[in-house]
C-alpha atoms as a PDB file:
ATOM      1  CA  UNK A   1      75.018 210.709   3.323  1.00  0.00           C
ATOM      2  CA  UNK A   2      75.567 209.280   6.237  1.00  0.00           C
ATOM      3  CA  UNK A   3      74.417 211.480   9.512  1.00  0.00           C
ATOM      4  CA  UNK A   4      73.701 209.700  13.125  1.00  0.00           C
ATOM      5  CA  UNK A   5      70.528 209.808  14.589  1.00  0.00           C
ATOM      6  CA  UNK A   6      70.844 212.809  17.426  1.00  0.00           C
ATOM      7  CA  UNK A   7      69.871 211.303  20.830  1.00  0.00           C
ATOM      8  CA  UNK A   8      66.944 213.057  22.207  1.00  0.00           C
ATOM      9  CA  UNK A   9      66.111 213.012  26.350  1.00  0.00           C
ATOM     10  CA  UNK A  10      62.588 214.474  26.287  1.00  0.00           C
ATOM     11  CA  UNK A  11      60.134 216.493  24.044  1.00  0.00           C
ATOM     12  CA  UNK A  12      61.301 219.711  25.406  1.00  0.00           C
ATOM     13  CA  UNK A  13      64.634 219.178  23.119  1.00  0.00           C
ATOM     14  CA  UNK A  14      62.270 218.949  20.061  1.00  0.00           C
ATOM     15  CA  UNK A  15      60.080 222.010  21.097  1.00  0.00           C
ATOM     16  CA  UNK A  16      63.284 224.171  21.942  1.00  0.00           C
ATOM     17  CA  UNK A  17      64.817 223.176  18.175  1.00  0.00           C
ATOM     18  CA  UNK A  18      61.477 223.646  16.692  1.00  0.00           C
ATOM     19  CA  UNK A  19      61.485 227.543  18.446  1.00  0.00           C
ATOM     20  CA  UNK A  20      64.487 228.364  17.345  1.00  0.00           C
ATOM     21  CA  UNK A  21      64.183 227.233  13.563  1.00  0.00           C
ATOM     22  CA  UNK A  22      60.860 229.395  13.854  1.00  0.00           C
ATOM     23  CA  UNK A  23      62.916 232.639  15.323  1.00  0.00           C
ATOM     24  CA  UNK A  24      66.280 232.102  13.182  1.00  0.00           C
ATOM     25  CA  UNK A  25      65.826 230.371  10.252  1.00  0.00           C
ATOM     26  CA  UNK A  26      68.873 228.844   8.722  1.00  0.00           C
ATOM     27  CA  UNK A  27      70.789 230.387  11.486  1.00  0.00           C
ATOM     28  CA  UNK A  28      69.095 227.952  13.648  1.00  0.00           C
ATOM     29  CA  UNK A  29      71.849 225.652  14.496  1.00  0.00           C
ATOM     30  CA  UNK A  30      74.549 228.722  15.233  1.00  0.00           C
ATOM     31  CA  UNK A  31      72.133 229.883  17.857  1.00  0.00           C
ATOM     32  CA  UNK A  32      71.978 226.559  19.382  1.00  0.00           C
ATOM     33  CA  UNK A  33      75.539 226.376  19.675  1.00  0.00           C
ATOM     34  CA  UNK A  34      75.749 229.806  20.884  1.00  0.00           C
ATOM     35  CA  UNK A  35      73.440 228.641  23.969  1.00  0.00           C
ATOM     36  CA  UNK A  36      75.827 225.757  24.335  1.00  0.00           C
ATOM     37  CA  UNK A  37      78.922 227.674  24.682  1.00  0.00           C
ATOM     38  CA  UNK A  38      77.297 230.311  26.840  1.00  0.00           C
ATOM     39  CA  UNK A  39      76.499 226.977  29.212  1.00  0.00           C
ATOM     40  CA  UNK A  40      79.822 225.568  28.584  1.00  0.00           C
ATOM     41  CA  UNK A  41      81.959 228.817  29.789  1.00  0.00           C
ATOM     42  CA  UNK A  42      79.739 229.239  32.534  1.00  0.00           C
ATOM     43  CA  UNK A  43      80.438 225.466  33.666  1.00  0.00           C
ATOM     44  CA  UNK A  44      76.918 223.837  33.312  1.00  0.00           C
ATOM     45  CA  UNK A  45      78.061 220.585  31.542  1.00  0.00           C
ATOM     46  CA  UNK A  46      74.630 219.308  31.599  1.00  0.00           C
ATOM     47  CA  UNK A  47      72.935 222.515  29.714  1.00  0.00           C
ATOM     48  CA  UNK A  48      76.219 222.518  27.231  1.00  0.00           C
ATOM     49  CA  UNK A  49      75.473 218.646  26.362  1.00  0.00           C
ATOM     50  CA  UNK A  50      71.866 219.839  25.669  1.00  0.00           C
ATOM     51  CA  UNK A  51      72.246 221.989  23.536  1.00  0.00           C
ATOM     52  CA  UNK A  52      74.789 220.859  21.773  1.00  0.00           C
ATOM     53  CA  UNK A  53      72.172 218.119  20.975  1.00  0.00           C
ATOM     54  CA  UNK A  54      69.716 220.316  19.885  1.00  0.00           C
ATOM     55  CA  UNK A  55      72.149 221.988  17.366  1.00  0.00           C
ATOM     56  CA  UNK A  56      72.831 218.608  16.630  1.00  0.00           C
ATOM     57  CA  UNK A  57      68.999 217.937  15.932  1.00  0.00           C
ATOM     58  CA  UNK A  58      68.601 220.872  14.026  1.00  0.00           C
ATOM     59  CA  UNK A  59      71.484 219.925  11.547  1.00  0.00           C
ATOM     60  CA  UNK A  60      69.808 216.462  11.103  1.00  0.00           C
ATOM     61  CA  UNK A  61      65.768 218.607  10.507  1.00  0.00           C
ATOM     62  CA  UNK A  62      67.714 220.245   7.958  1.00  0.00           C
ATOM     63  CA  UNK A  63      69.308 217.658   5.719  1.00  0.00           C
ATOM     64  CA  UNK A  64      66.923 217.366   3.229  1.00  0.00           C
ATOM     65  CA  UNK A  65      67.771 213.690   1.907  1.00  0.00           C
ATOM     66  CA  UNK A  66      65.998 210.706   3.555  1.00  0.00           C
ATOM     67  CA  UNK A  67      68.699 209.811   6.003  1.00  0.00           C
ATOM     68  CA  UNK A  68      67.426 206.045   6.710  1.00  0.00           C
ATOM     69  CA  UNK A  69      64.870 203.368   7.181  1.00  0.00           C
ATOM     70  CA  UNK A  70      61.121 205.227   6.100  1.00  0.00           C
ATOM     71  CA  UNK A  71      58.326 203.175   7.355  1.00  0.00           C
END
């Protein structure tokens, strides 16, 4: 399987995915993008890019195969 790397800008990304795996479950990732498009329609590009990457981060927590290089 091949699944990119999400790009993370600061802790805080990790911490907010990490909350909402602990609150949702395996509905983790739809609440993430539920943030996004609530940013999105109200026009805060920035907010919508972020947490699109943290849905994008929880996806990648939740792929259970190792997805490259372990050290």
């Amino acid at each position: 399987m091949q699944l990119p790397a999400p790009f993370l800008s600061d802790r805080a990304a990790v911490e907010d995915a990490h909350a909402l795996i602990r609150m949702h479950g395996d509905e983790a990732g739809f609440a993430a993008a539920a943030r996004a498009e609530q940013y999105r329609v109200l026009g805060n590009h920035v907010h919508f890019a972020r947490w699109r990457q943290i849905e994008r981060l929880i996806t990648y927590l939740a792929v259970e195969d190792v997805l490259d290089t372990v050290h």
